[in-house]
Protein backbone atom coordinates (compact mmCIF):
# COMPACT_ATOMS: atom_id res chain seq x y z
CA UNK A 1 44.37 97.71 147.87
CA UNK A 2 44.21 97.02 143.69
CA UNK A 3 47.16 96.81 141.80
CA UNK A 4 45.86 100.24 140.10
CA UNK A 5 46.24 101.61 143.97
CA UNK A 6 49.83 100.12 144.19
CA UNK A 7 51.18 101.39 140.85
CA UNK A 8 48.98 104.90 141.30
CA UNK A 9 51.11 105.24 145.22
CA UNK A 10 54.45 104.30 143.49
CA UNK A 11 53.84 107.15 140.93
CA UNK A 12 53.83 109.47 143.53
CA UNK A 13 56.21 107.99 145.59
CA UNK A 14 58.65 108.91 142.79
CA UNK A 15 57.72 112.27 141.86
CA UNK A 16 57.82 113.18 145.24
CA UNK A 17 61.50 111.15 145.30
CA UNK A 18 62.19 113.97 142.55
CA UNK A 19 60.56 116.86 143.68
CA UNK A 20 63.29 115.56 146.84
CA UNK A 21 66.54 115.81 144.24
CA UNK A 22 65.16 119.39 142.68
CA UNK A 23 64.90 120.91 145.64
CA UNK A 24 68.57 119.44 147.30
CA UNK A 25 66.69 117.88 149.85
CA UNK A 26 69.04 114.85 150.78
CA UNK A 27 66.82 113.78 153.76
CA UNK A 28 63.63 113.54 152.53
CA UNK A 29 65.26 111.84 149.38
CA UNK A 30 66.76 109.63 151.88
CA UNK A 31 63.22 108.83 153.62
CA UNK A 32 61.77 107.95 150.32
CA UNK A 33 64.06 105.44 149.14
CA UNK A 34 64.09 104.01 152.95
CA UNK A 35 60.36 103.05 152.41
CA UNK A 36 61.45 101.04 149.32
CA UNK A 37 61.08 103.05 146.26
CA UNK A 38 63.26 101.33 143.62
CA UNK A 39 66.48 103.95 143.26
CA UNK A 40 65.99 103.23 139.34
CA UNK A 41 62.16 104.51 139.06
CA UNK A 42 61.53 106.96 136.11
CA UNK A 43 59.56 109.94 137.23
CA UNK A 44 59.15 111.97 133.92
CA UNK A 45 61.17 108.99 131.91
CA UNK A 46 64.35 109.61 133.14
CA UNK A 47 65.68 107.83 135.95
CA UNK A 48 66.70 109.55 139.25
CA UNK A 49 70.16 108.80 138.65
CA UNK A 50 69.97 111.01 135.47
CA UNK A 51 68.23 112.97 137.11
CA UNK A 52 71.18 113.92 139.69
CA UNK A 53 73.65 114.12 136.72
CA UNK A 54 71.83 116.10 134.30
CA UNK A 55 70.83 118.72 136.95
CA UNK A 56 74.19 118.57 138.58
CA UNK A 57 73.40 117.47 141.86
CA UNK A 58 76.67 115.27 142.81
CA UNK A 59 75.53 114.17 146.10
CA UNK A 60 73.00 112.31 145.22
CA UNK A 61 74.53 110.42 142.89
CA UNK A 62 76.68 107.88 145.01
CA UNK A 63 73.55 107.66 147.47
CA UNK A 64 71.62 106.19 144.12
CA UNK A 65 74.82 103.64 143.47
CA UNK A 66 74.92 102.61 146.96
CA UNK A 67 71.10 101.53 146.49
CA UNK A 68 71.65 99.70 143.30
CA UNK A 69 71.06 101.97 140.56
CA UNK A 70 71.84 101.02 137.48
CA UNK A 71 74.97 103.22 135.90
CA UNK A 72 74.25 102.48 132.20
CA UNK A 73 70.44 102.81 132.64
CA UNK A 74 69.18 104.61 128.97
CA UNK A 75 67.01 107.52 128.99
CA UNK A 76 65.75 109.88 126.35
CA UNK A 77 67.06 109.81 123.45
CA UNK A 78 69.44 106.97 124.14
CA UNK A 79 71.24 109.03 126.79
CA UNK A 80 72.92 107.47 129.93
CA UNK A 81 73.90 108.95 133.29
CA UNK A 82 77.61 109.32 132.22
CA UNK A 83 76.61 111.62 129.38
CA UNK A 84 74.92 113.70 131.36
CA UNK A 85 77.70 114.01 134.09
CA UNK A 86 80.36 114.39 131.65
CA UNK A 87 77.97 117.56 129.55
CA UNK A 88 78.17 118.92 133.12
CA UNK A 89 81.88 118.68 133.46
CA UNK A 90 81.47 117.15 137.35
CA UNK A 91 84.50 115.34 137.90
CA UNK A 92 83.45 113.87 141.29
CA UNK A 93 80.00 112.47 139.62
CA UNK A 94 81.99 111.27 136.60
CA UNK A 95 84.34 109.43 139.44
CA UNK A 96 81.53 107.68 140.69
CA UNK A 97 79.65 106.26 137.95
CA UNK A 98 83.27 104.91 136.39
CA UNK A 99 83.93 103.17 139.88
CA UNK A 100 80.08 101.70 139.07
CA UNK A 101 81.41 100.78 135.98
CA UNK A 102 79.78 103.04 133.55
CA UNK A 103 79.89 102.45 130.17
CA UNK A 104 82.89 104.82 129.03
CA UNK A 105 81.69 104.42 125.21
CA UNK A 106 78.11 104.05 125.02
CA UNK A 107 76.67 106.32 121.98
CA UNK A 108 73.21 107.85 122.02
CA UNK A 109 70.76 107.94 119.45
CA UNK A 110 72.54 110.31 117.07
CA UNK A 111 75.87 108.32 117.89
CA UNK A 112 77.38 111.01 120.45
CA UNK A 113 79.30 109.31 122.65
CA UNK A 114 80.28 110.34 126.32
CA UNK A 115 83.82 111.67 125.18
CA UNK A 116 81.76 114.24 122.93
CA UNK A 117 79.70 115.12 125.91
CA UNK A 118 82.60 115.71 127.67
CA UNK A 119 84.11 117.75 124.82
CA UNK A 120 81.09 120.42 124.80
CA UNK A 121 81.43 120.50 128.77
CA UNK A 122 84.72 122.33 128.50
CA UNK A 123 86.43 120.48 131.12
CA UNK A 124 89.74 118.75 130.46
CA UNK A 125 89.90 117.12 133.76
CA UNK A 126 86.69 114.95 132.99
CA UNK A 127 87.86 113.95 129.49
CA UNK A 128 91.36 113.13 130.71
CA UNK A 129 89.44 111.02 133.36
CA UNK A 130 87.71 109.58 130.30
CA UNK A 131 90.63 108.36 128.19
CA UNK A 132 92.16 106.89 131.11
CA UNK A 133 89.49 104.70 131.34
CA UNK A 134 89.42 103.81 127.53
CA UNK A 135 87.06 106.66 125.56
CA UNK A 136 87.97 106.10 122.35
CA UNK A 137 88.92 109.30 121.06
CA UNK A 138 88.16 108.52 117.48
CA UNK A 139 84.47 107.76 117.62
CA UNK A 140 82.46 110.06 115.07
CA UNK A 141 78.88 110.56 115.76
CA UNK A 142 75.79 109.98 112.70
CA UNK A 143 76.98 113.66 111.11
CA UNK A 144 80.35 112.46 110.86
CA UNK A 145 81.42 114.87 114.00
CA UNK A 146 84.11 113.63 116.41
CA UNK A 147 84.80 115.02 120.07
CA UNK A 148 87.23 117.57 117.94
CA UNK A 149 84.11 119.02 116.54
CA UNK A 150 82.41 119.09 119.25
CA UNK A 151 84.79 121.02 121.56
CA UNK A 152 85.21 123.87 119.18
CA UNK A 153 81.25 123.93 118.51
CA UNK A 154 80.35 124.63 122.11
CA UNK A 155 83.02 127.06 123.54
CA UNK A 156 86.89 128.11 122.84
CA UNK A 157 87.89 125.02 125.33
CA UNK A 158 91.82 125.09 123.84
CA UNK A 159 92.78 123.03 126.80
CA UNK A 160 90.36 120.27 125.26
CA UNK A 161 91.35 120.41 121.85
CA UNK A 162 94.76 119.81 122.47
CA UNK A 163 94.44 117.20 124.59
CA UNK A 164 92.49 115.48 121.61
CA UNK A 165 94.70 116.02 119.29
CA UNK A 166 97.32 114.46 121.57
CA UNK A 167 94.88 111.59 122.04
CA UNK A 168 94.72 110.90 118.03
CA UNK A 169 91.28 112.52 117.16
CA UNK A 170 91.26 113.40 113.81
CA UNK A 171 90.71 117.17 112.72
CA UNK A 172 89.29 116.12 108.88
CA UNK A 173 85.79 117.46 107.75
CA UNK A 174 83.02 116.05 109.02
CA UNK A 175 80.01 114.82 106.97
CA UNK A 176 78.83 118.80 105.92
CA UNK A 177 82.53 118.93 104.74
CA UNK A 178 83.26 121.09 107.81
CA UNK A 179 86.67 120.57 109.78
CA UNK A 180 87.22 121.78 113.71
CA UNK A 181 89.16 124.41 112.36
CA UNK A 182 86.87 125.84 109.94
CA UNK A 183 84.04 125.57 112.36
CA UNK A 184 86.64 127.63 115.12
CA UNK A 185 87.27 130.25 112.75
CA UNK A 186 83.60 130.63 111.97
CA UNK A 187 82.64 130.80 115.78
CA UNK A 188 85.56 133.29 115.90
CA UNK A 189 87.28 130.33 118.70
CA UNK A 190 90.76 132.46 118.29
CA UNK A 191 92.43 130.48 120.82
CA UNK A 192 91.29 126.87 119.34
CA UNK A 193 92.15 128.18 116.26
CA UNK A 194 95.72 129.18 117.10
CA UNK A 195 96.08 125.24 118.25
CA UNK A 196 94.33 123.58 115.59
CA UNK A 197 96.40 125.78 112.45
CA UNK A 198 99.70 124.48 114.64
CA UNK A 199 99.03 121.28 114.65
CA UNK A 200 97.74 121.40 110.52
CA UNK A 201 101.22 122.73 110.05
CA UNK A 202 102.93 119.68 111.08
């Protein structure tokens, strides 16, 4: 067998390792990383750990960590597998790849870090999980956006504003000269509004 015929079986090998995760098919997931496909292959240039996260598939996720994947592996456009847990508000696969010590402040290309992904997910138990572990809550991303922003710009998530505003992140413009507040009242966000004109009245 050529080299060519190695790398050509491994391809497939890994698609089919994918086509395994897509279709929630733990055993024959299982089968293919028994015959020694590496649990950090990149079938369509994202590994299969980011693969699990981004499509929300928690229980493949600690199967991939208990084979060695690696937590703070980057994929497209910078992103790692903690972003894509955290967009998806999973708690339990957010869990897991802190315990495989996860980068809790890695930025991707644009400079949106996993707090922010967390922030657009909606779910306050993932970013309280977050600043537990040390998110820095005052990260802004290349527009000048913070986590603030970002909460109001993808739903009415009040429960997530105010717990960054108890965290310290700031609610001042970002680089368009917009503000989380102006940017709620735009996206007619009454209940994010209601928190964010309270806490400008301080």
């Amino acid at each position: 067998m050529t080299t060519a015929d190695v790398i050509q079986d491994d391809d497939k090998q890994a698609k089919f390792a994918l086509e395994c995760l897509l279709d929630r098919d733990v055993t024959g997931f299982l089968g293919v990383l028994d015959e020694g496909v590496s649990p950090d292959v990149s079938p369509g240039d994202q590994t299969l750990l980011q693969w699990a996260c981004a499509t929300n598939a928690p229980e493949f996720v600690p199967l991939l960590l208990e084979r060695g994947a690696d937590a703070n592996n980057i994929g497209l456009g910078g992103t790692t597998p903690l972003m894509a847990a955290a967009f998806t508000g999973n708690a339990g696969m957010v869990d897991a790849l802190l315990q495989a010590d996860a980068d809790v402040n890695a930025a991707d290309a644009g400079g949106r870090t996993v707090l922010m992904f967390a922030a657009r997910s909606g779910s306050d138990v993932v970013l309280q999980s977050l600043l537990a572990r040390g998110a820095c809550a005052t990260d802004t991303d290349e527009e000048g956006k913070n986590s603030l922003h970002w909460a109001v710009l993808d739903g009415d998530y009040v429960s997530v504003v105010q717990a960054l505003l108890r965290a310290g992140t700031d609610a001042s413009a970002d680089e368009g000269g917009y503000t989380p507040l102006r940017y709620a009242q735009l996206l007619h966000r009454d209940a994010c509004v209601a928190a964010l004109e309270s806490y400008t009245r301080r």
